[in-house]
PDB file of N, CA and C in Angstrom:
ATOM      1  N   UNK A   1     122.691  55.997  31.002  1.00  0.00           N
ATOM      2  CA  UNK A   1     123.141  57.345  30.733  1.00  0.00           C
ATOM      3  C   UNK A   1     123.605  57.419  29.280  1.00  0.00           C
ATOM      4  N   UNK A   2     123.238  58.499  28.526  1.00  0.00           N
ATOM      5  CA  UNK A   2     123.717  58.565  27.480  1.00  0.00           C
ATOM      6  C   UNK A   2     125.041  59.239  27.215  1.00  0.00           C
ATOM      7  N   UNK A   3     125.752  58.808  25.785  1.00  0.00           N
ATOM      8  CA  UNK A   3     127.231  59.726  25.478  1.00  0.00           C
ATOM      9  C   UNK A   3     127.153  61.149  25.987  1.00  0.00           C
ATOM     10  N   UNK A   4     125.819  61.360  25.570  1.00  0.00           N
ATOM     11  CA  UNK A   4     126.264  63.403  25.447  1.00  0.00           C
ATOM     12  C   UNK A   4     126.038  63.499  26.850  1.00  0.00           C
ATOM     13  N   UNK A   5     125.763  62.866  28.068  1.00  0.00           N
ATOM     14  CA  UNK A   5     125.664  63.206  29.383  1.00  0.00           C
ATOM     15  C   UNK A   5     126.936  62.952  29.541  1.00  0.00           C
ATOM     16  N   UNK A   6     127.746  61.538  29.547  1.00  0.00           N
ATOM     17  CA  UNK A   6     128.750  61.551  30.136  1.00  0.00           C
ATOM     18  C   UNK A   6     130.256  62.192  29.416  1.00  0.00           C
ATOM     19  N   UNK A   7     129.682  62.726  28.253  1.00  0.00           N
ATOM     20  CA  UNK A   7     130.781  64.006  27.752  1.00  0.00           C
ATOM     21  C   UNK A   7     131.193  65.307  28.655  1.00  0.00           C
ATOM     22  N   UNK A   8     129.757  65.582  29.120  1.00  0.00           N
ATOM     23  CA  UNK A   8     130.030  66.444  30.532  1.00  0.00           C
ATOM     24  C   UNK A   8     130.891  66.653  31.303  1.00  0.00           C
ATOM     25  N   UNK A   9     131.122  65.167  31.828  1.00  0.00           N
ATOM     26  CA  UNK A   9     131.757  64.974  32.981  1.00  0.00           C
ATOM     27  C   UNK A   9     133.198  65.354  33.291  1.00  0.00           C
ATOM     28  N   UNK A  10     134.003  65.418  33.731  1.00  0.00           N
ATOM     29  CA  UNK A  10     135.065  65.290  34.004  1.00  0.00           C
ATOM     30  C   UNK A  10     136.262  63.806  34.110  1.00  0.00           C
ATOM     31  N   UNK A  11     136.997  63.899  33.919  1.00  0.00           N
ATOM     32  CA  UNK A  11     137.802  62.740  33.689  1.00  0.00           C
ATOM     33  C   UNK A  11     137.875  61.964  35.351  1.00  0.00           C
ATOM     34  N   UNK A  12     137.878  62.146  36.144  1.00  0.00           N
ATOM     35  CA  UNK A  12     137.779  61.972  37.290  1.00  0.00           C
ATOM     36  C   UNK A  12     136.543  61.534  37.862  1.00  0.00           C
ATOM     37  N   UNK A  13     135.613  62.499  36.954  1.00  0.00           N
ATOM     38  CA  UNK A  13     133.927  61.751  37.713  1.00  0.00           C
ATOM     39  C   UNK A  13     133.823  60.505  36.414  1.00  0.00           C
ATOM     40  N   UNK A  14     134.339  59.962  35.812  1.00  0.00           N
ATOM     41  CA  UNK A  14     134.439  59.340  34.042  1.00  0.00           C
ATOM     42  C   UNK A  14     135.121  57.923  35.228  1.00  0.00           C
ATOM     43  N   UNK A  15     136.048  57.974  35.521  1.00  0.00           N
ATOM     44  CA  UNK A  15     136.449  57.198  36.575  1.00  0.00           C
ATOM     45  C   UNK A  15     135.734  56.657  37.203  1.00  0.00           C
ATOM     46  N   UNK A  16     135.747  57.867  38.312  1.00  0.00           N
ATOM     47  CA  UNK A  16     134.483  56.934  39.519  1.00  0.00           C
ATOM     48  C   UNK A  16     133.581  56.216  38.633  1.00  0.00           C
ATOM     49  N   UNK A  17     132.676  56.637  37.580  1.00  0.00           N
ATOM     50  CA  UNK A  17     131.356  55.888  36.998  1.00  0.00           C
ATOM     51  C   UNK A  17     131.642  54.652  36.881  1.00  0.00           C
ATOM     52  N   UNK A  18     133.434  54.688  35.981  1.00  0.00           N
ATOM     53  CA  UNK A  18     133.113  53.390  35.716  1.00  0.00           C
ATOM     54  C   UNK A  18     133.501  52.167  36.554  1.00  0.00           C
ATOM     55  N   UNK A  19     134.567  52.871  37.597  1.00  0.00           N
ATOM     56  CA  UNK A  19     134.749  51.612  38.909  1.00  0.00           C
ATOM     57  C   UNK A  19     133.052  51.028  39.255  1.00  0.00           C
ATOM     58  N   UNK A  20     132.197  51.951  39.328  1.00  0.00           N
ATOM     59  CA  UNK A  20     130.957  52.127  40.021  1.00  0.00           C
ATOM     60  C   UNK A  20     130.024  50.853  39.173  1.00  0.00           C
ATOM     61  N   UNK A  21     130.279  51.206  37.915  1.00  0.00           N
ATOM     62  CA  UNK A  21     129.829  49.985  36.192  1.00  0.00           C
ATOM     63  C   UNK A  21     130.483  48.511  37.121  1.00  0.00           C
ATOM     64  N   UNK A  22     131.532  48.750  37.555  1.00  0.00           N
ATOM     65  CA  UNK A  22     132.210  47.256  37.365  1.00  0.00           C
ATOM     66  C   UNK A  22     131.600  46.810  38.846  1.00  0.00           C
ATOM     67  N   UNK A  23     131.645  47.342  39.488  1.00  0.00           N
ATOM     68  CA  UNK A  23     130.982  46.860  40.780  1.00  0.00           C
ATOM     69  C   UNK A  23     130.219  46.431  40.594  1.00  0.00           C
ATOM     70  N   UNK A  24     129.000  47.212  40.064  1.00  0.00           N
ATOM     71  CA  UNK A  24     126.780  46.867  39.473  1.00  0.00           C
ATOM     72  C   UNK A  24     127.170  45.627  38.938  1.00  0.00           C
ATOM     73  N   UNK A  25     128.631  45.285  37.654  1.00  0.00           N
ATOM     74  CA  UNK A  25     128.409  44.455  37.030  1.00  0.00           C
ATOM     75  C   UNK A  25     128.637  42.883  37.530  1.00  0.00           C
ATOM     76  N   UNK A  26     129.877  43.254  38.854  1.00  0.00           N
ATOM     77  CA  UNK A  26     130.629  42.097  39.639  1.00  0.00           C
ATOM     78  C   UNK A  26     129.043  41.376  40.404  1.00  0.00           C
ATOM     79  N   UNK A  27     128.306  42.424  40.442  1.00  0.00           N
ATOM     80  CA  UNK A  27     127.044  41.898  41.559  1.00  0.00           C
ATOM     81  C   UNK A  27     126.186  40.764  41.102  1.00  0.00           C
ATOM     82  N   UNK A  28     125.976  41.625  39.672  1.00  0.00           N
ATOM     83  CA  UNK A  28     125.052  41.057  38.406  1.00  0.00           C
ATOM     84  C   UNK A  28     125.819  39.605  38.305  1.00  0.00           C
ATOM     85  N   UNK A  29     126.889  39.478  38.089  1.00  0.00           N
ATOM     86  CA  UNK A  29     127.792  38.129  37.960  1.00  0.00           C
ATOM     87  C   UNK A  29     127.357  37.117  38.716  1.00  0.00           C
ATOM     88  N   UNK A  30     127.090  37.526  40.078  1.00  0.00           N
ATOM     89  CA  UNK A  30     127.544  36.619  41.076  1.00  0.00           C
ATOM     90  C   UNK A  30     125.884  35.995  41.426  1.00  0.00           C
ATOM     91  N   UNK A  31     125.292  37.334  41.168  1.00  0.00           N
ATOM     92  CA  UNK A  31     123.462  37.279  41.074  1.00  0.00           C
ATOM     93  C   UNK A  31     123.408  35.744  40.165  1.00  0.00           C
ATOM     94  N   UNK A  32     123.678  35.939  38.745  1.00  0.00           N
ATOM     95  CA  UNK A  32     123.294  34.959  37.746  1.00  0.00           C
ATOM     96  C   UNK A  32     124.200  34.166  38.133  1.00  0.00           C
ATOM     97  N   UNK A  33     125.117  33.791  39.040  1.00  0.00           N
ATOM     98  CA  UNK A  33     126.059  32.300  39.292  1.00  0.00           C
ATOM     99  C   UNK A  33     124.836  31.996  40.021  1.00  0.00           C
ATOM    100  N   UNK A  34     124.139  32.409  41.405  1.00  0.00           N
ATOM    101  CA  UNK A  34     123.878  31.716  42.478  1.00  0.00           C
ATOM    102  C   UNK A  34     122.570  31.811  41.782  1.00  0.00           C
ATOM    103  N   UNK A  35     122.003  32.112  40.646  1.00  0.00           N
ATOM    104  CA  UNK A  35     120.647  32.025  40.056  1.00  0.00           C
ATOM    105  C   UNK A  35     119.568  32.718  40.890  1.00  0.00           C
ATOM    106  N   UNK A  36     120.116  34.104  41.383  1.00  0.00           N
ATOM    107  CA  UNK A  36     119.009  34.953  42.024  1.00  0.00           C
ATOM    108  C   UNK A  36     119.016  36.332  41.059  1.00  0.00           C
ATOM    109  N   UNK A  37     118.972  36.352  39.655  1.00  0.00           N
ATOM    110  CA  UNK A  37     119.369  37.102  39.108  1.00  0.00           C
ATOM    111  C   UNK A  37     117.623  37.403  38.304  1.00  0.00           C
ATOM    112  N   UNK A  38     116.888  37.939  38.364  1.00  0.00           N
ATOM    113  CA  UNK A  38     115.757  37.732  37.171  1.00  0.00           C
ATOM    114  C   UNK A  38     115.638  38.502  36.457  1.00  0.00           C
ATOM    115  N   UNK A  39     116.775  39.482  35.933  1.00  0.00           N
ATOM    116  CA  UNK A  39     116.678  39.895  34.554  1.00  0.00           C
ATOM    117  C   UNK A  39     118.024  39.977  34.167  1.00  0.00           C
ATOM    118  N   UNK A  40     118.340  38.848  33.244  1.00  0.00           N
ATOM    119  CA  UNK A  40     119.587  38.970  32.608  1.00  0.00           C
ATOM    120  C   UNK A  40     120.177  39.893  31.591  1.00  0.00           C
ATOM    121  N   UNK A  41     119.496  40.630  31.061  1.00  0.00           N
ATOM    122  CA  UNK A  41     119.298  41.724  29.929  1.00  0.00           C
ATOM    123  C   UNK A  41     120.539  42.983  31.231  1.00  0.00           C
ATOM    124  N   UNK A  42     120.231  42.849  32.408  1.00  0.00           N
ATOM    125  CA  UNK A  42     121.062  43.924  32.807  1.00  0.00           C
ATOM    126  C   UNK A  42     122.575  43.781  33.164  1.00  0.00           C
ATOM    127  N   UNK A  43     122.925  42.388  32.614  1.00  0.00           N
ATOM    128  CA  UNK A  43     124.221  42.433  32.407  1.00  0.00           C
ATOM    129  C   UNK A  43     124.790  43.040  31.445  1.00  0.00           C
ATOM    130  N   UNK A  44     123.963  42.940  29.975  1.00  0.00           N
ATOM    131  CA  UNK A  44     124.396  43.189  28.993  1.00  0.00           C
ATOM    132  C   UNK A  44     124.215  44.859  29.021  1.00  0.00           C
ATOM    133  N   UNK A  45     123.156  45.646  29.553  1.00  0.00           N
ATOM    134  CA  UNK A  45     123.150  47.066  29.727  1.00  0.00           C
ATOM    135  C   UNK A  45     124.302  47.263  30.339  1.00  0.00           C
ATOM    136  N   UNK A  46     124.840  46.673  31.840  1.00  0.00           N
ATOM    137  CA  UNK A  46     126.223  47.271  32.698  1.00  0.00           C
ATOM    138  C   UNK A  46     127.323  47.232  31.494  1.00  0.00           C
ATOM    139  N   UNK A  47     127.607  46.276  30.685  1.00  0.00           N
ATOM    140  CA  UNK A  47     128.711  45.981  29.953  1.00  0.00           C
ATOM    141  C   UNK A  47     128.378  47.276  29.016  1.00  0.00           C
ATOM    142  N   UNK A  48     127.307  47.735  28.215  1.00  0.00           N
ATOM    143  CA  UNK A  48     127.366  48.021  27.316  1.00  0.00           C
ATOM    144  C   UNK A  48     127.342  50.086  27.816  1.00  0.00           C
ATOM    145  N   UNK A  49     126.883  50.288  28.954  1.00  0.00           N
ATOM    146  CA  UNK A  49     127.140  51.326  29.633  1.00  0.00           C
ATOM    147  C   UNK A  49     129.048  51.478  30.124  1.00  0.00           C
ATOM    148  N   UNK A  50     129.546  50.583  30.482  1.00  0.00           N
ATOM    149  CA  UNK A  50     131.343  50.469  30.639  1.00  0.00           C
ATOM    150  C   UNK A  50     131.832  50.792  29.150  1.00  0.00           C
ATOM    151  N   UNK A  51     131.556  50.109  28.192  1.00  0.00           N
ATOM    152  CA  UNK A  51     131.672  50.386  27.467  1.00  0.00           C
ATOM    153  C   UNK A  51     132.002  52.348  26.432  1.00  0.00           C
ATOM    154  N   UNK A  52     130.730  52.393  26.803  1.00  0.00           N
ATOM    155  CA  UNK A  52     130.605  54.154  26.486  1.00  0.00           C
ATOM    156  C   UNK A  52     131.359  54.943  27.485  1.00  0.00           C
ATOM    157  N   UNK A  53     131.459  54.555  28.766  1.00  0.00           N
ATOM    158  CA  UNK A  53     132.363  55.382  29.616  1.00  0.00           C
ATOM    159  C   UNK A  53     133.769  55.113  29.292  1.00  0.00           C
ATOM    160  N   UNK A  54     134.173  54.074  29.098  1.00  0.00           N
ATOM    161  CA  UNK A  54     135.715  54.208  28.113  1.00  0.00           C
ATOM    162  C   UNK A  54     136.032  54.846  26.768  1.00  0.00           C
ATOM    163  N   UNK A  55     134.650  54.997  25.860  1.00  0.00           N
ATOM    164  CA  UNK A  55     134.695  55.527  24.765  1.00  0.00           C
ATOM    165  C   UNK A  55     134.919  57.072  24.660  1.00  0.00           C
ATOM    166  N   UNK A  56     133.983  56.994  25.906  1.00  0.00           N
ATOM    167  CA  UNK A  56     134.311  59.047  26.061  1.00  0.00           C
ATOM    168  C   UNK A  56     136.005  59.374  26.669  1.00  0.00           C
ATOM    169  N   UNK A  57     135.878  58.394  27.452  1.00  0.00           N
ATOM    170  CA  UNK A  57     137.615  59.021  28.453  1.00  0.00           C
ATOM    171  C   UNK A  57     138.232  58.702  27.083  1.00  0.00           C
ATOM    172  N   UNK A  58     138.605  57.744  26.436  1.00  0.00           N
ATOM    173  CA  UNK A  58     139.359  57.651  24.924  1.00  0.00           C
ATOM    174  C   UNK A  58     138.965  59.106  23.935  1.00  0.00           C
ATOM    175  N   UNK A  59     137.764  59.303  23.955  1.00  0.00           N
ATOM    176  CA  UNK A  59     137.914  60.906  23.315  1.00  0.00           C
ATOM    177  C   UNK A  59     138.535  61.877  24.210  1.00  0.00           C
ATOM    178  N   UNK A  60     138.278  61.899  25.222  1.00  0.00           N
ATOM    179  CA  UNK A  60     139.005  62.964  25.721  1.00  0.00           C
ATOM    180  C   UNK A  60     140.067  63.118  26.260  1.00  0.00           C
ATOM    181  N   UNK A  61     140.478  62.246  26.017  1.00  0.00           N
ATOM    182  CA  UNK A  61     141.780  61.850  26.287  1.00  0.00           C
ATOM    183  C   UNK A  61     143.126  62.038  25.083  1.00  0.00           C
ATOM    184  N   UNK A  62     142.514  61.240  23.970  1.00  0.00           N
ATOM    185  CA  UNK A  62     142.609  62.030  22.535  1.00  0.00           C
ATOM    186  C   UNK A  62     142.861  63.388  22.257  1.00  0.00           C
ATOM    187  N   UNK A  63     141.985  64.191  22.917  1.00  0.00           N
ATOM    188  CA  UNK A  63     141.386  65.701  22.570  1.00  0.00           C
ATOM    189  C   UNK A  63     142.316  66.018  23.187  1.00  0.00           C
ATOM    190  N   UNK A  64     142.895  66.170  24.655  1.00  0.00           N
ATOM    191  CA  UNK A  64     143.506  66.545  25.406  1.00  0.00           C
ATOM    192  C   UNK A  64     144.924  66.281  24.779  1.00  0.00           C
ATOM    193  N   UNK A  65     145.093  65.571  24.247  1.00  0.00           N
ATOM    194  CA  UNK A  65     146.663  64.777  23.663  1.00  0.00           C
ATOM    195  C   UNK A  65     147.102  65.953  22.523  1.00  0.00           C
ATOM    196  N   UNK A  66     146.188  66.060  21.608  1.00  0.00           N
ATOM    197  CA  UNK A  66     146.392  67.294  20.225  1.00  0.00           C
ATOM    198  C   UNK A  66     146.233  68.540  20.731  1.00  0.00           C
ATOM    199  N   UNK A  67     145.832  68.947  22.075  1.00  0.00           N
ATOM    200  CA  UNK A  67     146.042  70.586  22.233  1.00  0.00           C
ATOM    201  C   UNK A  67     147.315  70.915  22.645  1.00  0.00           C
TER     202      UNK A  67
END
């Protein structure tokens, strides 16, 4: 998903996504421990998708702070 989609969202659906990120990512973890994992590239997408969903709640969170 890109920034300008999850700018959309609401702080609450910004949430759920990213509990939702850490779950995909806890799976991905446990996938590449027990070596049933065959594309490792989608760890680094989950991380780098968590990532942007904290970046937006930090803007708007920001935004919300100066009005």
């Amino acid at each position: 998903m890109k920034a300008s989609d999850l700018r959309e969202l609401t702080l609450d659906e910004l949430a759920e996504k990213e509990q939702d990120l850490k779950r995909t990512l806890f799976k991905l973890r446990f996938q590449r421990a027990t070596a049933e994992l065959g594309n490792t590239a989608e760890l680094k997408k989950t991380r780098r998708e968590i990532a942007r969903v904290k970046t937006v709640v930090t803007e708007k969170t920001a935004r919300e702070e100066r009005r």
